[in-house]
N, C-alpha and C. Protein backbone atom coordinates (compact mmCIF):
# COMPACT_ATOMS: atom_id res chain seq x y z
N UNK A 1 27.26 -9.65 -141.11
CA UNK A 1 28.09 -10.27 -142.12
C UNK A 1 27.65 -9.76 -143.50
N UNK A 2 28.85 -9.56 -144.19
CA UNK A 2 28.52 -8.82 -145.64
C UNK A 2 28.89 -9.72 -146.65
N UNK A 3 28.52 -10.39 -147.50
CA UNK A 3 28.80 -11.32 -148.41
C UNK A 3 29.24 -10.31 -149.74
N UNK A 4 30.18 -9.39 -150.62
CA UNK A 4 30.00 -8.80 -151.51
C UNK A 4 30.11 -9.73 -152.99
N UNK A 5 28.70 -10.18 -153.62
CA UNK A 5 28.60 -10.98 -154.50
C UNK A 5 28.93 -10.49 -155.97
N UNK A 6 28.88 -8.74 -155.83
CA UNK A 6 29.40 -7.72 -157.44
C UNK A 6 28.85 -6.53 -156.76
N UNK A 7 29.78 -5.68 -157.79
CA UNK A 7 29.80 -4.44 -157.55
C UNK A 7 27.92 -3.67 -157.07
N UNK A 8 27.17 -4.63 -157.84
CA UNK A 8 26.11 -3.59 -157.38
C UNK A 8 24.97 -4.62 -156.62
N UNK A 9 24.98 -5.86 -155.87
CA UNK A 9 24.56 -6.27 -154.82
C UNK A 9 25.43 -6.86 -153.51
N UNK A 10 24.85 -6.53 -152.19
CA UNK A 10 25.51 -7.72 -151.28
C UNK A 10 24.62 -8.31 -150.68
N UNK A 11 24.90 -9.18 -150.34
CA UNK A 11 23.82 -10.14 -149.41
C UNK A 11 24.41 -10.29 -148.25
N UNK A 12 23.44 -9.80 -146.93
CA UNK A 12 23.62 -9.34 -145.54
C UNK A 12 22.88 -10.83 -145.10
N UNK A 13 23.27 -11.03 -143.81
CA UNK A 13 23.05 -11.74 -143.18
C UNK A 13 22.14 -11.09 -141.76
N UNK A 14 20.87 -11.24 -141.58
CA UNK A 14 20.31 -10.66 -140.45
C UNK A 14 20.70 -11.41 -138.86
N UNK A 15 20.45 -10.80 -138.19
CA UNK A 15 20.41 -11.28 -136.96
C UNK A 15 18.89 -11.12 -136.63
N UNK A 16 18.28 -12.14 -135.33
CA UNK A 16 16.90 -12.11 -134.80
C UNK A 16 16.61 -10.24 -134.99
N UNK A 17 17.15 -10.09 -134.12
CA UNK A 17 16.81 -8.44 -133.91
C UNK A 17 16.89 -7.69 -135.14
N UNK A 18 17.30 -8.05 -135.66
CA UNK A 18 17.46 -7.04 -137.41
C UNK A 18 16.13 -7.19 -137.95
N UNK A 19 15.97 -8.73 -138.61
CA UNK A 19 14.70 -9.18 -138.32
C UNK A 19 13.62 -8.63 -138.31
N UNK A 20 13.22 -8.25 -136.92
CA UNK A 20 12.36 -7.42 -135.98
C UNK A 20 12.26 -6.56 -136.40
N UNK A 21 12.99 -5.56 -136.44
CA UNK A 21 12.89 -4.27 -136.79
C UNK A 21 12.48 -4.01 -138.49
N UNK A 22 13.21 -5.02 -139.38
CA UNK A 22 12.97 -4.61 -140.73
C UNK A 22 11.56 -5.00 -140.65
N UNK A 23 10.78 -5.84 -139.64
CA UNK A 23 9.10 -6.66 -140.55
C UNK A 23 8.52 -5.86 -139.57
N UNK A 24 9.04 -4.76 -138.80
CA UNK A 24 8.09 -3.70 -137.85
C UNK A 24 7.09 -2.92 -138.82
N UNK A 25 7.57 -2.63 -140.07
CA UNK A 25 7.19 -1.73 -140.79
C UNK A 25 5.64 -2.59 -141.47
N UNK A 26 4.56 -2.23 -141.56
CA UNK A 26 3.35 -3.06 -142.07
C UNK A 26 3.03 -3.14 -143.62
N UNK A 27 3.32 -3.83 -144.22
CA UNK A 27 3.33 -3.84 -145.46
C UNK A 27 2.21 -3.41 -145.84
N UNK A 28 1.48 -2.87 -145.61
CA UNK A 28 0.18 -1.96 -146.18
C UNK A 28 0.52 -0.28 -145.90
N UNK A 29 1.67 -0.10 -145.21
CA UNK A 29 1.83 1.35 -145.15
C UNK A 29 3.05 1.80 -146.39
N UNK A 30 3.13 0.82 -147.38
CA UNK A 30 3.94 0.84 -148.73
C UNK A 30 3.68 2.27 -149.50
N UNK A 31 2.46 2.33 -149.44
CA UNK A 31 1.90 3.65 -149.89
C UNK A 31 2.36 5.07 -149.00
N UNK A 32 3.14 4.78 -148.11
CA UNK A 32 2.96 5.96 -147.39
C UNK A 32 3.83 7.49 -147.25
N UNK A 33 4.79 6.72 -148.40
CA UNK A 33 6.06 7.70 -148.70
C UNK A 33 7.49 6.65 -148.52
N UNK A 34 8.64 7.92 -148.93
CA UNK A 34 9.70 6.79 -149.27
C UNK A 34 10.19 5.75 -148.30
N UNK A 35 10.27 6.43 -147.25
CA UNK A 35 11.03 5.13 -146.13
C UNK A 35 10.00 3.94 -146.14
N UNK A 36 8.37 4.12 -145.72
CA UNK A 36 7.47 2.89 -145.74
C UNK A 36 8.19 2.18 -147.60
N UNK A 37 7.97 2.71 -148.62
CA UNK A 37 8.02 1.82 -149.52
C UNK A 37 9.32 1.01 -149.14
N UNK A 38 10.91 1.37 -148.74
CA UNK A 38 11.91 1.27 -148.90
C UNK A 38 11.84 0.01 -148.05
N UNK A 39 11.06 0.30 -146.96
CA UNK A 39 11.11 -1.14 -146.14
C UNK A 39 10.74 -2.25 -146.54
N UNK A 40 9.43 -2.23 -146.80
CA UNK A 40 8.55 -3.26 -147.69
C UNK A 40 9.18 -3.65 -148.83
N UNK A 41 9.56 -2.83 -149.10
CA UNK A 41 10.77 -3.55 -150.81
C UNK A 41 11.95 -4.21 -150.01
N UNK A 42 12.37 -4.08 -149.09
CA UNK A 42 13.50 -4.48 -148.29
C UNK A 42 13.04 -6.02 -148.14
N UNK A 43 11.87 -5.95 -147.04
CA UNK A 43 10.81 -6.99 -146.18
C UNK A 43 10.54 -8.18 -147.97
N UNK A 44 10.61 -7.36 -149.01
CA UNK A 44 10.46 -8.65 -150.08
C UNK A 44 11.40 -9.45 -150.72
N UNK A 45 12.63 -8.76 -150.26
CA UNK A 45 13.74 -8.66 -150.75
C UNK A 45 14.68 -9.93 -149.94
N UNK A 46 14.35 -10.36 -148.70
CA UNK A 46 14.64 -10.75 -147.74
C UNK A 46 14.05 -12.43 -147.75
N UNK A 47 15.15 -13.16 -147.51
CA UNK A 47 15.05 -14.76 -147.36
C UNK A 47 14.89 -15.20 -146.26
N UNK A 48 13.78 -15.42 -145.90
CA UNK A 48 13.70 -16.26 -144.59
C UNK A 48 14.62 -17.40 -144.74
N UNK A 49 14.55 -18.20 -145.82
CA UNK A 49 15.06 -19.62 -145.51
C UNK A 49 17.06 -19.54 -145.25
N UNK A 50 17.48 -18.68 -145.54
CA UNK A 50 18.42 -18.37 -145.44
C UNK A 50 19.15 -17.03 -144.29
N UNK A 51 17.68 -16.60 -143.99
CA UNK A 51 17.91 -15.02 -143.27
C UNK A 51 19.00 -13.98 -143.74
N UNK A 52 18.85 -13.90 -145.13
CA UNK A 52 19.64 -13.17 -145.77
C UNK A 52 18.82 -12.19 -146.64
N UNK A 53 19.11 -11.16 -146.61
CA UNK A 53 18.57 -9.98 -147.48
C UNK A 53 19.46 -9.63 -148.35
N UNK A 54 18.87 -9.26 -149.98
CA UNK A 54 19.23 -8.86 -151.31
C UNK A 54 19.53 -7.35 -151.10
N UNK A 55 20.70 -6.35 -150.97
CA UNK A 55 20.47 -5.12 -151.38
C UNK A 55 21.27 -4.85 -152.14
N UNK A 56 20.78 -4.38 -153.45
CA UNK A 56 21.04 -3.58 -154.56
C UNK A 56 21.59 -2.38 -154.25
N UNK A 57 22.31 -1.69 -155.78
CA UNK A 57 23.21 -0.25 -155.73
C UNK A 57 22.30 0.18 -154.65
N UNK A 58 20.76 0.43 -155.91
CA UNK A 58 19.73 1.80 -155.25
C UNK A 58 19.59 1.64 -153.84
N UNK A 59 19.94 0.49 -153.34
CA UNK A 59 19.03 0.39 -152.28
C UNK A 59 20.15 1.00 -150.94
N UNK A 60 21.09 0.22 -151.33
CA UNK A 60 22.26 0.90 -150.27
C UNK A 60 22.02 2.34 -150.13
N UNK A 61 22.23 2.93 -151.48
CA UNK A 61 21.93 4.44 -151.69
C UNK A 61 21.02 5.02 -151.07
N UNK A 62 19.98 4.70 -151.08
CA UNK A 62 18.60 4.85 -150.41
C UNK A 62 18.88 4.60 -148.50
N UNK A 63 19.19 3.75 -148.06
CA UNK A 63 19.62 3.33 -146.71
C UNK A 63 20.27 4.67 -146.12
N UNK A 64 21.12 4.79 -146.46
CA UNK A 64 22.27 5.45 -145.63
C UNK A 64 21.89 7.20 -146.16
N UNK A 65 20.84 7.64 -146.86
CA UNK A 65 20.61 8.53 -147.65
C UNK A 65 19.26 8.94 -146.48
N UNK A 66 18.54 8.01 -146.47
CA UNK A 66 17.47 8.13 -145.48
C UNK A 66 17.48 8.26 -144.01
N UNK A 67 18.67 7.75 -144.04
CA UNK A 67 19.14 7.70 -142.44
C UNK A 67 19.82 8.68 -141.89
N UNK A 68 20.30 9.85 -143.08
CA UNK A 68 21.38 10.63 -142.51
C UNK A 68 20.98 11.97 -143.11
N UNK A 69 20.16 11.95 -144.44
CA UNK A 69 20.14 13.55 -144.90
C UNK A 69 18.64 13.82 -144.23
N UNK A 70 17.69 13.18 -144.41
CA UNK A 70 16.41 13.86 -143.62
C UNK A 70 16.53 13.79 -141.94
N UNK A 71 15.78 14.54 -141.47
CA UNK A 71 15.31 14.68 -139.83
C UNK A 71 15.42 13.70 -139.38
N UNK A 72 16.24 13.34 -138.30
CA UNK A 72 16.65 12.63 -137.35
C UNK A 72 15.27 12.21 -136.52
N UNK A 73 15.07 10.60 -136.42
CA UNK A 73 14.05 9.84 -135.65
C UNK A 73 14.07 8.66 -135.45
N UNK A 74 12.91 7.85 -135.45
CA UNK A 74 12.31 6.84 -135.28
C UNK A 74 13.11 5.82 -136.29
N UNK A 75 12.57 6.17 -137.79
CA UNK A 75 12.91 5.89 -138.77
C UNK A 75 14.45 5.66 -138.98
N UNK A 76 14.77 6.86 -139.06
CA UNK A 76 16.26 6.48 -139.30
C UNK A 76 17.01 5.85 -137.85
N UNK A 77 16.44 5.97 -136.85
CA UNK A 77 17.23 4.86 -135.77
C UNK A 77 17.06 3.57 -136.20
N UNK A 78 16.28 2.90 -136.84
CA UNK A 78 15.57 1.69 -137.06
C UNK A 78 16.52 1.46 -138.34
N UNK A 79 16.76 2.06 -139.12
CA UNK A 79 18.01 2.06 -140.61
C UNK A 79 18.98 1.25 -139.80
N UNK A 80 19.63 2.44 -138.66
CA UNK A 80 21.08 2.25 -138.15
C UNK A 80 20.76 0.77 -137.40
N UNK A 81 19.86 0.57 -136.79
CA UNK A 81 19.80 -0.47 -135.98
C UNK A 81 19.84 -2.06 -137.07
N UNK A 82 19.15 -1.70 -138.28
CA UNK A 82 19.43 -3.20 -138.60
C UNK A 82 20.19 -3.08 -139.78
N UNK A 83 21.05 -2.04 -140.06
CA UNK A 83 22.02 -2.42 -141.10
C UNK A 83 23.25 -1.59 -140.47
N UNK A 84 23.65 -0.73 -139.49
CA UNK A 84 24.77 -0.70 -139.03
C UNK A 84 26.03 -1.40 -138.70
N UNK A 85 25.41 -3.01 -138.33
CA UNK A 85 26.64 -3.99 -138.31
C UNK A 85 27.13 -4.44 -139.41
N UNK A 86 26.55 -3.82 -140.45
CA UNK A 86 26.88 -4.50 -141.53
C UNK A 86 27.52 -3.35 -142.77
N UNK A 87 27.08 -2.60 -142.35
CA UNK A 87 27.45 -1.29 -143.26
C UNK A 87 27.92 -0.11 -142.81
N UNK A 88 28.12 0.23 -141.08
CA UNK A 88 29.24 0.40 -140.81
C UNK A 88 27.95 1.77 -140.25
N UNK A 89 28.30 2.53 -139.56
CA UNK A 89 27.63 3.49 -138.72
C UNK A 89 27.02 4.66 -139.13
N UNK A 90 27.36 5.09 -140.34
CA UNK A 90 27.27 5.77 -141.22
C UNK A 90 26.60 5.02 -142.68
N UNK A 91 25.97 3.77 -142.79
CA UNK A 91 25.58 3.12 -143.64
C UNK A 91 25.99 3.47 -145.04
N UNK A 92 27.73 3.80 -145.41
CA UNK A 92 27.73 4.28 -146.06
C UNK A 92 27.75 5.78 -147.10
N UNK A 93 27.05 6.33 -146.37
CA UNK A 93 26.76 7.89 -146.29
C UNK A 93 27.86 8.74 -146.35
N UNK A 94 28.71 9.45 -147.44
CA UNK A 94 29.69 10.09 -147.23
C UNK A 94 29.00 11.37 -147.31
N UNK A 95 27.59 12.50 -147.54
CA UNK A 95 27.64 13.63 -147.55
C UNK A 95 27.54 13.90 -146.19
């Protein structure tokens, strides 16, 4: 579920499994290059009490940017897996 609140945030609604996958990432591997930071800024970004996550312009940008222009893996399966229902299979990504 996509809540679009203005042009440059929406607030997603997670499912259990989305969840999972976004708090897989260890918030001490923040340091480790862009996707670790992207998560952890995600993982802060994110309301438990509501199970709703904040994403901004950059961040969409960043999502569907990470998931589709670098080397195909781990990483970017884990993108598609918890923001694909919500941002569509291509997260966005028109290059």
């Amino acid at each position: 579920m996509v809540n679009e609140i203005s042009g440059n945030m929406k607030k997603i609604i997670l499912n259990a499994q989305e969840r999972k996958l976004l708090f897989k990432q260890a918030p001490q591997t923040e340091g480790g290059g862009g996707f670790q930071k992207l998560l952890v800024r995600l993982q802060r970004q994110y309301d438990s009490d509501n199970k709703e996550i904040k994403l901004y312009k950059a961040d969409l940008e960043k999502i569907g940017r990470y998931a589709y222009k670098y080397k195909n893996g781990g990483w970017q399966d884990r993108l598609v897996s918890i923001f694909g229902r919500h941002l569509g299979v291509r997260l966005g990504w028109k290059k």
